[in-house]
Protein backbone atom coordinates (compact mmCIF):
# COMPACT_ATOMS: atom_id res chain seq x y z
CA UNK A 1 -22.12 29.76 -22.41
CA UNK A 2 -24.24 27.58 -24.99
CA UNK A 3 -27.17 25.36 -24.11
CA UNK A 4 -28.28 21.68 -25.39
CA UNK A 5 -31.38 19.46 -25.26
CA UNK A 6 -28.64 16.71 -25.04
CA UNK A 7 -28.19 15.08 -21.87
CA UNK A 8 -25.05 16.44 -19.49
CA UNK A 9 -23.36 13.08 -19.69
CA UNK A 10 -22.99 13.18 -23.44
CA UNK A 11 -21.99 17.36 -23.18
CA UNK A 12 -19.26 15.87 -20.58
CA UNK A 13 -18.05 13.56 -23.36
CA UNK A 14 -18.13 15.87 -25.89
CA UNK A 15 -16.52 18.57 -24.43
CA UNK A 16 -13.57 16.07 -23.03
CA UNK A 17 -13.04 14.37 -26.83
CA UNK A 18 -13.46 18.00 -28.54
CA UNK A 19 -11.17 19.56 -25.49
CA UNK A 20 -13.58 22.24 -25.42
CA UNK A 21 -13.16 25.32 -23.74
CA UNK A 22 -17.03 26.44 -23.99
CA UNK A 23 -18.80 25.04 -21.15
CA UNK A 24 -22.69 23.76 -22.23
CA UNK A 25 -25.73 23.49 -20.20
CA UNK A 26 -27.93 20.91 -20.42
CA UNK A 27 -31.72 21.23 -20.91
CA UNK A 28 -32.46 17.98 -21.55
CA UNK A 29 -35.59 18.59 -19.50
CA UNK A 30 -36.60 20.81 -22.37
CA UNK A 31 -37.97 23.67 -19.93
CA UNK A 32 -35.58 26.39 -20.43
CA UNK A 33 -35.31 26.64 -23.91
CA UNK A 34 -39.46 26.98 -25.23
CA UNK A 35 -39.40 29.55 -22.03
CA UNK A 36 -36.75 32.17 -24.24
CA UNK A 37 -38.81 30.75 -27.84
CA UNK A 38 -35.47 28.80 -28.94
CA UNK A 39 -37.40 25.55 -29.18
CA UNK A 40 -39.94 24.17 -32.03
CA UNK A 41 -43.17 23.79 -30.29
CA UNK A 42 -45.59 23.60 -33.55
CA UNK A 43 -46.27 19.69 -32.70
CA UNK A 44 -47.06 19.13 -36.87
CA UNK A 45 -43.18 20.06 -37.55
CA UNK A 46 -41.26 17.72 -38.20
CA UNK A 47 -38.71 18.94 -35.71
CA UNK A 48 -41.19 19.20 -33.17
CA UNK A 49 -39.40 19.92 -29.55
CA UNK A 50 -35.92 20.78 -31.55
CA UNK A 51 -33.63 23.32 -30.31
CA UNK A 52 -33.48 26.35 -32.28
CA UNK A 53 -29.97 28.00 -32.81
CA UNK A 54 -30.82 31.30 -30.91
CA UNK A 55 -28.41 34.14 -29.35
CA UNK A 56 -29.13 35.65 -26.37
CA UNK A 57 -26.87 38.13 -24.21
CA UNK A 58 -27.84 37.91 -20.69
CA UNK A 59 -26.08 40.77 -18.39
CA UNK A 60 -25.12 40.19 -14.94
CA UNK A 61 -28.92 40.99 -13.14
CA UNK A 62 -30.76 38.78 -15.85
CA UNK A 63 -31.45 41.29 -18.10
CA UNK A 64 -31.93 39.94 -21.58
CA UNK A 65 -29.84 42.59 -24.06
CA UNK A 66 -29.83 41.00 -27.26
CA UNK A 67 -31.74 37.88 -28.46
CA UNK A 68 -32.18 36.17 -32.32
CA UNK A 69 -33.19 33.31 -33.11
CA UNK A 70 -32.24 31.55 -36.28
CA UNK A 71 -35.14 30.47 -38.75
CA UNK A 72 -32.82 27.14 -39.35
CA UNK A 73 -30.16 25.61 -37.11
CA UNK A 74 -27.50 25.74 -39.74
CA UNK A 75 -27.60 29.53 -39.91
CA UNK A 76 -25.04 31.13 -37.97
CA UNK A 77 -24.64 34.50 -36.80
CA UNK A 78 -21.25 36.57 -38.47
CA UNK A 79 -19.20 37.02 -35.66
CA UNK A 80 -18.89 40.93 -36.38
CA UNK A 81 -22.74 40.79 -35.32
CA UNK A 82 -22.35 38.85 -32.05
CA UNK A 83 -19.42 41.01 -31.39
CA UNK A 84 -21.30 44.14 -32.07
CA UNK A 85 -24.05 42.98 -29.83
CA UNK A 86 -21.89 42.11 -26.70
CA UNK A 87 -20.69 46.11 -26.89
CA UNK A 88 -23.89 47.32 -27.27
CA UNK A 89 -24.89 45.12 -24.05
CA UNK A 90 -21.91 46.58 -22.29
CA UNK A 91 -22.83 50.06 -23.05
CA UNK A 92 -26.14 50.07 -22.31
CA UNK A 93 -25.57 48.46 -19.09
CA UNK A 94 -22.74 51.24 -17.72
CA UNK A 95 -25.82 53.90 -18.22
């Protein structure tokens, strides 16, 4: 599940004109975000209060398994590296 600073109506919208099948929470409060360090806080940035691309895998009791965050949003993550975290998560959470 992915996260936004943008507001749910316009995550509705998009989701509906992209016919997406990712569901995205909205933090357009901004409080969940800075709490897991996936949100500029340095208030002389120029993207002060920006979302951060970050990846976090969250098990099933709120355990946080893996987390990056990305120095720049357009950096992604190879997908052999999110799926390689995901089986680690699994694995450590069957011990």
């Amino acid at each position: 599940m992915g996260v936004s600073t943008d507001h749910f109506k316009a995550l509705a919208a998009w989701e509906k004109e992209q016919g997406a099948k990712q569901r995205l929470l909205s933090d357009f409060p901004r409080k969940m975000l800075p709490a897991y360090g996936a949100m500029e806080m340095n208030e002389a940035s120029p993207v002060y209060r920006y979302a951060k691309r970050a990846y976090f895998i969250i098990d099933k009791t709120g355990t946080v398994k893996y987390v990056k965050v990305m120095d720049s949003p357009l950096n992604l993550l190879e997908p052999a590296e999110v799926l390689a975290a995901v089986k680690a998560a699994n694995l450590s959470s069957m011990k």
